[in-house]
C-alpha atoms as a PDB file:
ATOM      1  CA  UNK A   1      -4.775  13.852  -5.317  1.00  0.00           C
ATOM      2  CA  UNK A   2      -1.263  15.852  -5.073  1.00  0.00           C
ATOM      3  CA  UNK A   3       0.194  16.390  -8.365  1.00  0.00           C
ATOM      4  CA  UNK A   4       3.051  13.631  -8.335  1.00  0.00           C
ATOM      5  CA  UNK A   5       0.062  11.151  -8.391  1.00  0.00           C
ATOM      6  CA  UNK A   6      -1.926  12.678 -11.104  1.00  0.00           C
ATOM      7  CA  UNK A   7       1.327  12.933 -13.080  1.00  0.00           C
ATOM      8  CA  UNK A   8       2.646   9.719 -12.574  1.00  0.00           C
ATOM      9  CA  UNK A   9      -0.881   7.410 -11.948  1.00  0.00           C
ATOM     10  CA  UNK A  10      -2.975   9.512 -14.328  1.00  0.00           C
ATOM     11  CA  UNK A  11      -1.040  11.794 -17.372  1.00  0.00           C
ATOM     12  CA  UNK A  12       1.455   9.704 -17.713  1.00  0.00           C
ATOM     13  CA  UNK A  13      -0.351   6.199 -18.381  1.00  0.00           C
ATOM     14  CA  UNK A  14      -2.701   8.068 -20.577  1.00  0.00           C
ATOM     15  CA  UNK A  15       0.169   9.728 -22.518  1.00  0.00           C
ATOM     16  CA  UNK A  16       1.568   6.422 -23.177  1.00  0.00           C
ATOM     17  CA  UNK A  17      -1.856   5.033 -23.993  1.00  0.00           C
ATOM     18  CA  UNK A  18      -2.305   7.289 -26.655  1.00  0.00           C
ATOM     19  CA  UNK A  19       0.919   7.106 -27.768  1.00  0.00           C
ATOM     20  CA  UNK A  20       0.836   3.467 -28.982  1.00  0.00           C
ATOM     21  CA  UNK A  21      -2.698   4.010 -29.996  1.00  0.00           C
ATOM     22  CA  UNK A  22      -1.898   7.003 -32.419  1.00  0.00           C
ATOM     23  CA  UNK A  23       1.988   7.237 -33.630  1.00  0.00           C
ATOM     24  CA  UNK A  24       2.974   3.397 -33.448  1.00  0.00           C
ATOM     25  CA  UNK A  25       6.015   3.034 -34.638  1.00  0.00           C
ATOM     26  CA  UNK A  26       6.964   1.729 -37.791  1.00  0.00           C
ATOM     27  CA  UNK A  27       9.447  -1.466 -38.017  1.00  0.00           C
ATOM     28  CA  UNK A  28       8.991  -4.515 -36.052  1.00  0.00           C
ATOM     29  CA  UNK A  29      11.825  -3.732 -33.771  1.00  0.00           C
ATOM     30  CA  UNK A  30      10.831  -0.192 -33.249  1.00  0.00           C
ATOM     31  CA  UNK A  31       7.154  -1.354 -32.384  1.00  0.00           C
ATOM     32  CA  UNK A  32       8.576  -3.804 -30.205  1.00  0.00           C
ATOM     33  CA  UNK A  33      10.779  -1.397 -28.260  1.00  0.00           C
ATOM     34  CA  UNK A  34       7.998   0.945 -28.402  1.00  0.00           C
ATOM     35  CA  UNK A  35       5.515  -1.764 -26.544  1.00  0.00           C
ATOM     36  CA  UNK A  36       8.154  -3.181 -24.224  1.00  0.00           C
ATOM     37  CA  UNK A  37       8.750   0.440 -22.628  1.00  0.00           C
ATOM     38  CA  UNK A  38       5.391   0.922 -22.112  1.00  0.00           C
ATOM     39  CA  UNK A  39       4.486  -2.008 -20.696  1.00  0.00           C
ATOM     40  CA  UNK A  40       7.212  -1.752 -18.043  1.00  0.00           C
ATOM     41  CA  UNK A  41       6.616   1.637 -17.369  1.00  0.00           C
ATOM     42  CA  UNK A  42       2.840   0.801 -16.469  1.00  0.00           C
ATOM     43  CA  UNK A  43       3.682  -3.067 -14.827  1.00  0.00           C
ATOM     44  CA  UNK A  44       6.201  -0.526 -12.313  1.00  0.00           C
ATOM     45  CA  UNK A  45       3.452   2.121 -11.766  1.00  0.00           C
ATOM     46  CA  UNK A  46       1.258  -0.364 -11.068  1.00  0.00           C
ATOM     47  CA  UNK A  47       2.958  -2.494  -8.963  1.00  0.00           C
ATOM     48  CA  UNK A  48       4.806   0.012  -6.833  1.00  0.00           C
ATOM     49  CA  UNK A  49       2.473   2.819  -6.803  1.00  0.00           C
ATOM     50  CA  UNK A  50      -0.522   2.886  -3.938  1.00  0.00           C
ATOM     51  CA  UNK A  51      -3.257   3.781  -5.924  1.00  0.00           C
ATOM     52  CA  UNK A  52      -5.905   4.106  -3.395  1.00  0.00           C
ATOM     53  CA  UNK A  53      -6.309   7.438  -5.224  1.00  0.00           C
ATOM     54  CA  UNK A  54      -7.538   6.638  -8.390  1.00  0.00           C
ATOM     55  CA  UNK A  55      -8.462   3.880  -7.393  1.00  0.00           C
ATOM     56  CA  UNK A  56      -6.664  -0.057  -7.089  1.00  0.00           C
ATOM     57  CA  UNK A  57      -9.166  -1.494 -10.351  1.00  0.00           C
ATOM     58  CA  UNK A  58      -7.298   1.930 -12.783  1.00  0.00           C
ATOM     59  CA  UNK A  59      -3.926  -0.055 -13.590  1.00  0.00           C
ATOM     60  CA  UNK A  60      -5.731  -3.384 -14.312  1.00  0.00           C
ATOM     61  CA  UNK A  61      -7.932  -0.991 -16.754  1.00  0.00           C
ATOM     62  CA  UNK A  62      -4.873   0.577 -18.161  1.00  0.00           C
ATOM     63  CA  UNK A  63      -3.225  -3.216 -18.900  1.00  0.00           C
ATOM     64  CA  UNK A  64      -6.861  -4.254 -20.720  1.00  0.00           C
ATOM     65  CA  UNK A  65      -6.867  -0.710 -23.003  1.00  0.00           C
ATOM     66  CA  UNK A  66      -3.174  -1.555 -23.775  1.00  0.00           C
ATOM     67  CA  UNK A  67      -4.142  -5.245 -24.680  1.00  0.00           C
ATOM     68  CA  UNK A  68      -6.976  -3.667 -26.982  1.00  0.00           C
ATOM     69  CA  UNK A  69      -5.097  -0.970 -28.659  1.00  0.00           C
ATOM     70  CA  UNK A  70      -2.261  -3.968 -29.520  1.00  0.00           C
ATOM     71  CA  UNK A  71      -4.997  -6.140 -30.628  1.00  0.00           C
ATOM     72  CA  UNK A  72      -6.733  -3.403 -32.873  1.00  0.00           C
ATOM     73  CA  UNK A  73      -3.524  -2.853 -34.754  1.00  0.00           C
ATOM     74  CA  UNK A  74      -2.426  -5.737 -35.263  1.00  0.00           C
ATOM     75  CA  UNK A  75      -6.023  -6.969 -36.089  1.00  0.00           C
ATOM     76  CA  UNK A  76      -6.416  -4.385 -39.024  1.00  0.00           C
ATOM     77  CA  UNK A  77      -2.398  -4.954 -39.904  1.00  0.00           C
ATOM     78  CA  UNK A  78      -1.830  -1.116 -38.917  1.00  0.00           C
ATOM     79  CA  UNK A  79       1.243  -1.996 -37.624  1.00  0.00           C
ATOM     80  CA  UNK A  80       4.282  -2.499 -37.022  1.00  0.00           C
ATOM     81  CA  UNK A  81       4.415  -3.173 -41.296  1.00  0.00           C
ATOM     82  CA  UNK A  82       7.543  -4.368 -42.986  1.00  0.00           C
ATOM     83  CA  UNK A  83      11.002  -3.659 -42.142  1.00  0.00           C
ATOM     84  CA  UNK A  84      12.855  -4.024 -38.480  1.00  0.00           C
ATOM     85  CA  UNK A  85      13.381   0.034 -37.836  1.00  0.00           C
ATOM     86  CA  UNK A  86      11.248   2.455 -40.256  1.00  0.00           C
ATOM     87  CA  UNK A  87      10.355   5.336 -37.579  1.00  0.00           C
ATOM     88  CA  UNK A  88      10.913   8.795 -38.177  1.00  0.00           C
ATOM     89  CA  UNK A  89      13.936  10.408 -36.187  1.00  0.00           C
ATOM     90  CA  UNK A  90      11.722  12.162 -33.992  1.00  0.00           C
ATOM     91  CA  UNK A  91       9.821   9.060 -33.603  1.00  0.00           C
ATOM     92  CA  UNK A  92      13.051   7.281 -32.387  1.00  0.00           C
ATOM     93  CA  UNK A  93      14.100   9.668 -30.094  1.00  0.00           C
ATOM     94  CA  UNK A  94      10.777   9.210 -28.702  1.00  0.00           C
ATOM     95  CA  UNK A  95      11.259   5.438 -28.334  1.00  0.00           C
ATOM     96  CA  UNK A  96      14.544   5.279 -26.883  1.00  0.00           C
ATOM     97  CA  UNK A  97      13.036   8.442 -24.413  1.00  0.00           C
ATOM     98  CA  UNK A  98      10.240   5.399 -23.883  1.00  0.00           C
ATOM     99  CA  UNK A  99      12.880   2.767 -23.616  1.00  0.00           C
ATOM    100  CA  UNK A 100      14.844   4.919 -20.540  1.00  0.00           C
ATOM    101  CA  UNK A 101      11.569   5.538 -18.868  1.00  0.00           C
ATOM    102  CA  UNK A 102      11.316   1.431 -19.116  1.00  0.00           C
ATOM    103  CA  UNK A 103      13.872   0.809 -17.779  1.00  0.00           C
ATOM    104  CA  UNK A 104      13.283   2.376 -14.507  1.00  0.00           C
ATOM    105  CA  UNK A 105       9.493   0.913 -14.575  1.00  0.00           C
ATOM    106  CA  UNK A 106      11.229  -2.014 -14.890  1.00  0.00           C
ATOM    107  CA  UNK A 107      13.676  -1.388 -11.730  1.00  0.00           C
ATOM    108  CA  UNK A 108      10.033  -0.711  -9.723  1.00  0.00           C
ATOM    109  CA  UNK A 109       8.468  -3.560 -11.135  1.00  0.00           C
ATOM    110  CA  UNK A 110      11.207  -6.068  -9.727  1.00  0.00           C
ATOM    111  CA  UNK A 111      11.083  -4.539  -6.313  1.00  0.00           C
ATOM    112  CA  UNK A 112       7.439  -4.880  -6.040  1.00  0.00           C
ATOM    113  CA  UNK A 113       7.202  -8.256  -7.423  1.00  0.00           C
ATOM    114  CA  UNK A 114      10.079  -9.430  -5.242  1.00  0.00           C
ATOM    115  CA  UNK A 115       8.000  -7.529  -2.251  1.00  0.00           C
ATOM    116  CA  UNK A 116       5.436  -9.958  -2.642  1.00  0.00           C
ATOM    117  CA  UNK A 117       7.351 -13.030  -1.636  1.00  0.00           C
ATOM    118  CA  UNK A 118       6.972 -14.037   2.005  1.00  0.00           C
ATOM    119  CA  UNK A 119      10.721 -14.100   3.264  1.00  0.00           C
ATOM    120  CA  UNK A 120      11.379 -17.706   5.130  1.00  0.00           C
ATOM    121  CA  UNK A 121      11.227 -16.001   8.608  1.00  0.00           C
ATOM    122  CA  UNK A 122       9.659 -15.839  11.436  1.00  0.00           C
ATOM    123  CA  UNK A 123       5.636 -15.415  10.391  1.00  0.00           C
ATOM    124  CA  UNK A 124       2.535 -15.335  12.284  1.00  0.00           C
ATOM    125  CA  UNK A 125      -1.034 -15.075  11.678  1.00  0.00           C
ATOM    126  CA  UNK A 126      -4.052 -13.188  12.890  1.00  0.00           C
ATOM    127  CA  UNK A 127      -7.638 -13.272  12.104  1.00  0.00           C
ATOM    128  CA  UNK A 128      -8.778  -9.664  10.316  1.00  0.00           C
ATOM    129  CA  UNK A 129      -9.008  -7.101  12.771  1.00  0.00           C
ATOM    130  CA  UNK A 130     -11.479  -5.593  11.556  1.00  0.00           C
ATOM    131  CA  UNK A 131     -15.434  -6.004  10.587  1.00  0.00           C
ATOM    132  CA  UNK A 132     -16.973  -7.490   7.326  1.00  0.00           C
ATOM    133  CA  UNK A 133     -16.129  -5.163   4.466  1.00  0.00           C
ATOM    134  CA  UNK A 134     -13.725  -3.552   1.888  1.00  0.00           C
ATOM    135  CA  UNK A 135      -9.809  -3.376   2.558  1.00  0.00           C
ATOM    136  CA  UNK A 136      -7.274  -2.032   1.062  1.00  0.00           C
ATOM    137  CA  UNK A 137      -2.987  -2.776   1.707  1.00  0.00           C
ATOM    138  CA  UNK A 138      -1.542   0.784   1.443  1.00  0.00           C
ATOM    139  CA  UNK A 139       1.713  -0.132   3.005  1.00  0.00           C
ATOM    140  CA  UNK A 140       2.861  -4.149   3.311  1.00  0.00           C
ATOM    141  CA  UNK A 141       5.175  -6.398   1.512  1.00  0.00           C
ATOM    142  CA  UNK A 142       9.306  -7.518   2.174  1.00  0.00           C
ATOM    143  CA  UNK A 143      10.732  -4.712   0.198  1.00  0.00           C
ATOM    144  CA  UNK A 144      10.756  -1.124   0.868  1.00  0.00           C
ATOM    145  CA  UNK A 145       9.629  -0.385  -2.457  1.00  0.00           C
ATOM    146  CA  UNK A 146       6.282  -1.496  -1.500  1.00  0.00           C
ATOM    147  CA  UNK A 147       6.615  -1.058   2.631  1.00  0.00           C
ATOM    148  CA  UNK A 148       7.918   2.266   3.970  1.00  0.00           C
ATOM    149  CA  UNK A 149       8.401   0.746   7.309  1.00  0.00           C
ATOM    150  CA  UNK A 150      10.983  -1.919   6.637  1.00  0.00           C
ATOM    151  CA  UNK A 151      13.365   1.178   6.997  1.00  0.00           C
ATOM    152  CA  UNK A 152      13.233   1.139  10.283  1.00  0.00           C
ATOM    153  CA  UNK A 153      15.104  -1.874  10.160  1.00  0.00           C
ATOM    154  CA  UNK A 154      18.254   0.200   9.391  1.00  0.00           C
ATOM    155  CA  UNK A 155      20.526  -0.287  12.762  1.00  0.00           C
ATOM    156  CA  UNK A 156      22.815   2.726  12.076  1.00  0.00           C
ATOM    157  CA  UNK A 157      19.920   5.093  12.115  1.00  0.00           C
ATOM    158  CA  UNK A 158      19.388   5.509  16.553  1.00  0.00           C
ATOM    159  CA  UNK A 159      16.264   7.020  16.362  1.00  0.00           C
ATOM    160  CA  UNK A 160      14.477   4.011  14.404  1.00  0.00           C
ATOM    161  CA  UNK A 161      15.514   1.792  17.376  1.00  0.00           C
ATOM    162  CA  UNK A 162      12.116   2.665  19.599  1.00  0.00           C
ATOM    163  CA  UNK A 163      10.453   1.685  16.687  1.00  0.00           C
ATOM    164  CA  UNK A 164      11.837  -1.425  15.077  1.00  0.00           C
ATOM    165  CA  UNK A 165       9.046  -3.707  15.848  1.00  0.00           C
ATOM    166  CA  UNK A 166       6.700  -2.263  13.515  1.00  0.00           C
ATOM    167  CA  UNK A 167       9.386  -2.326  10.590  1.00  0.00           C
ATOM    168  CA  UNK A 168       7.119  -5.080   9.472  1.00  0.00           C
ATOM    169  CA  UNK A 169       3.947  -3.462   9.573  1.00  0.00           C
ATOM    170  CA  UNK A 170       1.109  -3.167   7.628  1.00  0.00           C
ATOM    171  CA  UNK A 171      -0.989   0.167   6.925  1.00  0.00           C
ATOM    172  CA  UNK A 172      -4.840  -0.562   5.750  1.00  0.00           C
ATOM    173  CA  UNK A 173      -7.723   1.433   4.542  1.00  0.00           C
ATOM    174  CA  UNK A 174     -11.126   0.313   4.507  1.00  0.00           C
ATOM    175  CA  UNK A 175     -12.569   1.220   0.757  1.00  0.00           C
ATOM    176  CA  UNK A 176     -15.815   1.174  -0.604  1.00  0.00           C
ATOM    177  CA  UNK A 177     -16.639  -1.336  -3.277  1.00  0.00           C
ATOM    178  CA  UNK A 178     -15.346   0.988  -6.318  1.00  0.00           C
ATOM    179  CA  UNK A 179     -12.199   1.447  -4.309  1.00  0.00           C
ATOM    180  CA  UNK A 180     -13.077   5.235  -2.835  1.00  0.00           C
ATOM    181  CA  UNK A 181     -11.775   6.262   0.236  1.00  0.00           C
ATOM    182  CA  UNK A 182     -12.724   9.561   1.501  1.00  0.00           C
ATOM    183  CA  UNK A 183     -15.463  11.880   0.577  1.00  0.00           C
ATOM    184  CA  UNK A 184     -14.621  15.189  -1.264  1.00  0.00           C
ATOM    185  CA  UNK A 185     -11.029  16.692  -2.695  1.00  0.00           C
ATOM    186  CA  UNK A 186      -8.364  16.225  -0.222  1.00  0.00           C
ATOM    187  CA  UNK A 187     -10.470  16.831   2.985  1.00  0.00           C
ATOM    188  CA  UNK A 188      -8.984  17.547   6.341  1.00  0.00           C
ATOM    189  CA  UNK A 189     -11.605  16.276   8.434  1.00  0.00           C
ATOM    190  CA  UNK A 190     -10.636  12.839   9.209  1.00  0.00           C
ATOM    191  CA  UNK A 191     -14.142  11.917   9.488  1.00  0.00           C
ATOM    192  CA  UNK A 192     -14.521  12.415   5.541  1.00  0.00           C
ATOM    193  CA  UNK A 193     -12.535   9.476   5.024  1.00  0.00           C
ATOM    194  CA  UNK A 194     -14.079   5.665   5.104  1.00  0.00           C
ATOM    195  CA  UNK A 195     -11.636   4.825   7.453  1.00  0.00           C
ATOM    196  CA  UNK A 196     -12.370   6.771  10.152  1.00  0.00           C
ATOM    197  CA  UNK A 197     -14.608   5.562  12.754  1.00  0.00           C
ATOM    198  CA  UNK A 198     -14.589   1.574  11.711  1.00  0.00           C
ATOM    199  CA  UNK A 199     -14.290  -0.480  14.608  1.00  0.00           C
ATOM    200  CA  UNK A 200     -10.706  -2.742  15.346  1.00  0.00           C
ATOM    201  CA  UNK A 201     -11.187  -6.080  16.413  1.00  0.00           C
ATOM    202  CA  UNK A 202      -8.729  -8.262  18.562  1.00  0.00           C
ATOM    203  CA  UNK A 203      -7.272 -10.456  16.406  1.00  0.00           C
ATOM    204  CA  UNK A 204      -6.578 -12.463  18.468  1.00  0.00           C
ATOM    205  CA  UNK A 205      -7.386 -14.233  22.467  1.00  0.00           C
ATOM    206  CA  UNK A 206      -5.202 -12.688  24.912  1.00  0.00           C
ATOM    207  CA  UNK A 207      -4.075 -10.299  27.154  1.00  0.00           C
ATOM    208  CA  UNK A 208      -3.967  -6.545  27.152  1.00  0.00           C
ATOM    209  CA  UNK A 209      -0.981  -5.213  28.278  1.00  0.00           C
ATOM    210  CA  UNK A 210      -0.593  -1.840  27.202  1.00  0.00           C
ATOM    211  CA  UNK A 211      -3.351   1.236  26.013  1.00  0.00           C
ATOM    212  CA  UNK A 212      -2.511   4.325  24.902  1.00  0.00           C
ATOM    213  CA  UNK A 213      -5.317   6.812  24.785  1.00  0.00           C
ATOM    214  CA  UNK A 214      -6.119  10.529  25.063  1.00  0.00           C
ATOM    215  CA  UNK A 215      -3.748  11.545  21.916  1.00  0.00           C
ATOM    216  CA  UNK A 216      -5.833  13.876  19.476  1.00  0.00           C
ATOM    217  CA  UNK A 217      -6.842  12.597  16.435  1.00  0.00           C
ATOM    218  CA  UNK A 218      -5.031  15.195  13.370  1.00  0.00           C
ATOM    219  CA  UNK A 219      -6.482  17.107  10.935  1.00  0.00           C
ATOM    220  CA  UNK A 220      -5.065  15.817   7.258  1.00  0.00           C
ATOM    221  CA  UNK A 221      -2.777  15.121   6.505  1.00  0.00           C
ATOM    222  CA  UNK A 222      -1.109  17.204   9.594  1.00  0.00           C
ATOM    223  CA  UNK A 223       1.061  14.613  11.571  1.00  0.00           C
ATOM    224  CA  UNK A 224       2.282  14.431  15.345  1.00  0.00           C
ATOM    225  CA  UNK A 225       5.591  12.981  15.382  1.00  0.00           C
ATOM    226  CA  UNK A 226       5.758  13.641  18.846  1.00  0.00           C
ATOM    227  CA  UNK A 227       3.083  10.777  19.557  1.00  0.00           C
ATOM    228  CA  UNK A 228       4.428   8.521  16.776  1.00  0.00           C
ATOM    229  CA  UNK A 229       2.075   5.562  17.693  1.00  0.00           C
ATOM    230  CA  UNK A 230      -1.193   7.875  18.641  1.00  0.00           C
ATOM    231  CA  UNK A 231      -3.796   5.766  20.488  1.00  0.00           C
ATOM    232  CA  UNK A 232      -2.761   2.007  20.333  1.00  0.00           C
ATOM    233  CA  UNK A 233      -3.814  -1.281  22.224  1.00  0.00           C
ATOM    234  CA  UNK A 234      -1.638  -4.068  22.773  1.00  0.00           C
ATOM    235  CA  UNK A 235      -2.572  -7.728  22.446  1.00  0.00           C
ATOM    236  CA  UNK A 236      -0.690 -10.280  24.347  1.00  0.00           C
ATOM    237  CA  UNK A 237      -1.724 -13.324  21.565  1.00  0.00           C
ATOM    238  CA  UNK A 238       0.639 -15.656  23.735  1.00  0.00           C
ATOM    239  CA  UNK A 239       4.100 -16.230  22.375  1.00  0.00           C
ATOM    240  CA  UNK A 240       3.893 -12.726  20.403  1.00  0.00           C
ATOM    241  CA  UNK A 241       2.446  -9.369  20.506  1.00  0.00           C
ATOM    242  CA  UNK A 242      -0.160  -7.610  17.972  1.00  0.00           C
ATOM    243  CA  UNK A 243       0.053  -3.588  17.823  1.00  0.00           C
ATOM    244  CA  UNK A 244      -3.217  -1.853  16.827  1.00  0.00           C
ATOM    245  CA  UNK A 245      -2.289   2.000  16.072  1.00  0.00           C
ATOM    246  CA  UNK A 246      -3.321   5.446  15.593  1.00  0.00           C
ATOM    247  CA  UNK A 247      -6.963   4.690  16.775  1.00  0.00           C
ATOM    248  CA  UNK A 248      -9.255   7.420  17.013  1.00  0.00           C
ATOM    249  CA  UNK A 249      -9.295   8.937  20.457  1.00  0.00           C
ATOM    250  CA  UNK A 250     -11.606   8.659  23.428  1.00  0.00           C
ATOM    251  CA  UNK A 251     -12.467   5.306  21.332  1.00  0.00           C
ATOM    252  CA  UNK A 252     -10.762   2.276  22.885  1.00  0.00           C
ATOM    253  CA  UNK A 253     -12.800   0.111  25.226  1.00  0.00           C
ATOM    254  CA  UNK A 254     -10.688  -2.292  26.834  1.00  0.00           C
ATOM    255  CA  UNK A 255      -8.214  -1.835  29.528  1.00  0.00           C
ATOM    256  CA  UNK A 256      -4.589  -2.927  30.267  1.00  0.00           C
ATOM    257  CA  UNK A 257      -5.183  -5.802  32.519  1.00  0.00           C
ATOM    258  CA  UNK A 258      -8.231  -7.239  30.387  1.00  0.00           C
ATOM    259  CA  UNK A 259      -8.603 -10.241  29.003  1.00  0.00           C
ATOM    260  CA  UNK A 260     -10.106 -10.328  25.040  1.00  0.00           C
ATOM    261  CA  UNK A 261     -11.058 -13.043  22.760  1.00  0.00           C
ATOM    262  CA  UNK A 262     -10.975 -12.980  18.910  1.00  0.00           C
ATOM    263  CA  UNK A 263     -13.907 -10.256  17.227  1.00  0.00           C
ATOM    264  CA  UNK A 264     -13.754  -8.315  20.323  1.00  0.00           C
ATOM    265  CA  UNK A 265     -13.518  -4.805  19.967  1.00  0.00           C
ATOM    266  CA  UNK A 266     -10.933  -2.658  20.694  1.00  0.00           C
ATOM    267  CA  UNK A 267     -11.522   0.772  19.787  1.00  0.00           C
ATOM    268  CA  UNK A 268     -12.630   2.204  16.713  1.00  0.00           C
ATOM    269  CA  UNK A 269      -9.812   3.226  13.408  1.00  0.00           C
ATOM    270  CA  UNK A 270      -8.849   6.511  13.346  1.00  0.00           C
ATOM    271  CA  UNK A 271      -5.527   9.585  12.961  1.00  0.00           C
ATOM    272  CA  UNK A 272      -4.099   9.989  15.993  1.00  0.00           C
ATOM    273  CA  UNK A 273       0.207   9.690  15.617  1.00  0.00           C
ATOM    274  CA  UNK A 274       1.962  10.025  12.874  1.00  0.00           C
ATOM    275  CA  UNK A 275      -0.841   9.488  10.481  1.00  0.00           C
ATOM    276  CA  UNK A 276      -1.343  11.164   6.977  1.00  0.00           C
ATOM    277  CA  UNK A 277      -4.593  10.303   6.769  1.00  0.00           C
ATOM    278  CA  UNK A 278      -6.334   7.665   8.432  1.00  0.00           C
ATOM    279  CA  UNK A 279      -5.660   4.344   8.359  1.00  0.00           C
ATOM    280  CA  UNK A 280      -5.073   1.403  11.012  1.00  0.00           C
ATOM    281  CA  UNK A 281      -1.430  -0.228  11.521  1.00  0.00           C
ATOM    282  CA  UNK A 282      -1.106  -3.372  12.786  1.00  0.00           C
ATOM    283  CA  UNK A 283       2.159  -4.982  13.127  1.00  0.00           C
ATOM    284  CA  UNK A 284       3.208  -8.113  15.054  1.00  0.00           C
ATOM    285  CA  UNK A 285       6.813  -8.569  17.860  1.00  0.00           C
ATOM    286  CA  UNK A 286       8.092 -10.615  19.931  1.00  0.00           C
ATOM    287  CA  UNK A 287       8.666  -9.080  23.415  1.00  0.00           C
ATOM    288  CA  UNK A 288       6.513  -5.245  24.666  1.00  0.00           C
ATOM    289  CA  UNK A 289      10.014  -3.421  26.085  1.00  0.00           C
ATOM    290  CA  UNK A 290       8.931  -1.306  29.081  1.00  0.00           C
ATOM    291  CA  UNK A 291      10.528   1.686  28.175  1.00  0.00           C
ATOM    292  CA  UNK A 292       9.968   1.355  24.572  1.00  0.00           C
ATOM    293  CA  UNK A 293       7.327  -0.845  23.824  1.00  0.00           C
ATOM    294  CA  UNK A 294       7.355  -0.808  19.947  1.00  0.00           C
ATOM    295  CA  UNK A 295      11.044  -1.539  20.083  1.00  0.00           C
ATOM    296  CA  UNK A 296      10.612  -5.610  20.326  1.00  0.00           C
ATOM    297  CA  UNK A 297      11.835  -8.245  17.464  1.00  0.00           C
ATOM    298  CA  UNK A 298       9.468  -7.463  14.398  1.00  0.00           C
ATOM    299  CA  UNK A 299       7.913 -10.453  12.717  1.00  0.00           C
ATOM    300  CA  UNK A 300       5.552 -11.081   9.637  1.00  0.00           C
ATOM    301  CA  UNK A 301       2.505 -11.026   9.584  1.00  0.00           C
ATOM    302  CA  UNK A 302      -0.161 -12.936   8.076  1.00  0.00           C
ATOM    303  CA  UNK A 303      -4.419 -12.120   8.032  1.00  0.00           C
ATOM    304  CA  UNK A 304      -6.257 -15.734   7.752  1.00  0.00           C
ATOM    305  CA  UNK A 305      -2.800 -16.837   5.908  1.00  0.00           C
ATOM    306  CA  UNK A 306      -2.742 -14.041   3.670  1.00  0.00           C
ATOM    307  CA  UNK A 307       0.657 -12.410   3.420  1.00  0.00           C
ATOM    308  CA  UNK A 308      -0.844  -9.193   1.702  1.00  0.00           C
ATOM    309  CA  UNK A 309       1.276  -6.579   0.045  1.00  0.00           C
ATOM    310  CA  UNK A 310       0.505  -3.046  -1.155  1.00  0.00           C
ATOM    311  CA  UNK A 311      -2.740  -2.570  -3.000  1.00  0.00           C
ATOM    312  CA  UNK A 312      -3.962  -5.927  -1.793  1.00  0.00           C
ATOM    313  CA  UNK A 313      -7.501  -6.236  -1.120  1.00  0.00           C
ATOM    314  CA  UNK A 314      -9.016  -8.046   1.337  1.00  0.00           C
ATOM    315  CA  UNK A 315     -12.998  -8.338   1.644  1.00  0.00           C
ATOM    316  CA  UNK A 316     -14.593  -9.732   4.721  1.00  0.00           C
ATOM    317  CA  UNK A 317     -17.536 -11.179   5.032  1.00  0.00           C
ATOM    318  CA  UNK A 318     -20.183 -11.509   7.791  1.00  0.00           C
END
C-alpha cells in the first residue's frame, strides 16, 4: 500500500469518521454542511479510487459507519440542537476546510458516476475470459477518471497512435472472496499475487492471428515500456478483434494460424509489458494493422452484457 492510498483510502475516511462522530457541529446548517462534505468526500473516494488495496467491500463499510454515527446522534438528539450556525470558530473553519475538500469529492464523484454510463457507440460482447472465480475491474468505464486508457484517445499526442485500440480497455484482477490480491506487503514476485498464473480463456470462436510470446514477465511493479503489450494473443471473433495482454511468458498455447472456440485456453495471466503488477487487459478493435497491430478502431466492450467499470466485480461460476 504506497502512502497516497493509505492517506487518501484509509486516514482520511477515518479522520472524517471520527470527526462527525466526536465534534458534530452545532446548528442545523453547520451539521448539515458538516455531513454534506463528508459524504462527498467519501461518495468521490469511493467511486474514483481502485481500492483493490484495502479492499472493494472498505467504502461500502465506511458509507454504513457514517449511516450509524448519523443515526446515533440524531437518535439520542446529540445533535445538530437548536439554532442554524452555533459552532465554535475553530469548528467553522473546520467545516468550510470540510466543505472545500467536498467539493472536489464531489468533482470525482461526477466523473465516476458519469464513467459508468455505456456511451451509445459501437459495443460488443464477449463471454469472461477467464475461469470460475473472483474478479475485480481495476481499470474500465467511459471517463478517464475511472479508465487510464481512454487517454490514448488523445490524437495530438503521436506516440498514443500504435496504441489507440486499447483506449477502451479493461484491466482485471482476479481476488479472493474478501477482496485480497497478493500475498504479503508489496511483493515483487509476481507469483505472490492471485493473478498470476490464472488461465485466459478465448472469449470468443475464431481465429488467431497474432501471438506474442517470449517477453519476460517483470518483477513489481518494474515495467517494460519497451514491450508495451508483453505476451498477447489475438482473437479474430469475426467482424472484430479481442486483445488478451501481458500474459505470463512461455504460457500461451495456441498458435497464429489456429482456430479456437469459446473456454479454450489461451495462455495463462501474468506481467509481462507495461504491467505494474499483474493483471490481464483485454480490449476489443476493429481491424489488427500489420505494422501496428494495437493501433485499430477501439470499441466497447461488454463481458456476458456487463459493461463493468472500475471496482466492478464479477464472479464466475462453474
Amino acid at each position: 500500500m504506497s502512502w497516497m492510498v493509505m492517506v487518501t483510502q484509509v486516514l482520511l475516511p477515518l479522520a472524517l469518521l471520527a470527526w462527525m462522530a466526536f465534534y458534530p457541529a452545532a446548528g442545523w446548517l453547520a451539521w448539515g454542511v458538516q455531513l454534506i462534505s463528508v459524504t462527498a468526500v467519501l461518495l468521490g473516494i469511493g467511486l474514483a479510487a481502485l481500492w483493490a488495496v484495502p479492499p472493494f467491500w472498505v467504502p461500502y463499510a465506511y458509507g454504513f459507519v457514517l449511516l450509524l454515527i448519523v443515526a446515533t446522534h440524531l437518535l439520542r438528539k446529540r445533535t445538530p440542537g437548536p439554532g442554524l450556525w452555533r459552532a465554535s470558530t475553530a469548528s467553522s473553519i473546520a467545516i468550510i476546510m470540510a466543505a472545500l475538500l467536498g467539493s472536489f469529492g464531489g468533482y470525482l464523484g461526477w466523473h465516476a458516476a458519469k464513467g459508468r454510463m455505456l456511451p451509445e457507440e459501437a459495443v460488443v460482447d464477449i463471454a469472461p475470459p477467464f475461469p470460475p472465480g473472483h474478479y475485480l475491474i481495476a481499470h474500465g468505464g467511459s471517463t478517464p477518471m475511472i479508465n487510464v486508457h481512454l487517454k490514448t484517445l488523445n490524437p495530438t499526442v503521436e506516440r498514443f497512435r500504435p496504441w489507440r485500440g486499447q483506449s477502451k480497455a479493461l484491466d482485471i484482477f482476479r481476488i479472493t472472496p474478501l477482496g485480497l490480491h497478493k500475498n504479503g506487503w508489496k511483493p515483487t514476485d509476481p507469483a505472490r499475487y492471485t493473478t498470476f498464473g490464472v488461465p485466459v480463456l478465448s472469449p470468443c470462436s475464431g481465429e488467431v492471428p497474432l501471438v506474442v510470446d517470449g517477453i519476460e514477465d517483470m518483477p513489481v511493479p518494474k515495467m517494460d515500456r519497451d514491450h508495451m503489450a508483453g505476451n498477447y494473443v489475438a482473437i479474430n471473433c469475426g467482424d472484430f478483434f479481442v486483445i488478451l495482454a501481458h500474459l505470463r511468458q512461455g504460457s500461451i498455447t495456441v498458435a497464429a494460424g489456429a482456430r479456437v472456440k469459446t473456454g479454450d485456453i489461451l495462455g495463462q495471466m501474468g506481467n509481462s509489458g507495461n504491467s505494474s503488477e499483474p493483471h490481464l487487459h483485454v480490449h476489443a478493435q476493429r481491424g489488427l494493422p500489420e505494422k501496428a497491430p494495437l493501433a485499430g478502431m477501439p470499441l466497447w466492450l461488454t463481458i456476458d452484457n456487463r459493461f463493468l467499470v472500475r471496482n466492478d466485480t464479477l464472479h464466475v461460476v462453474p
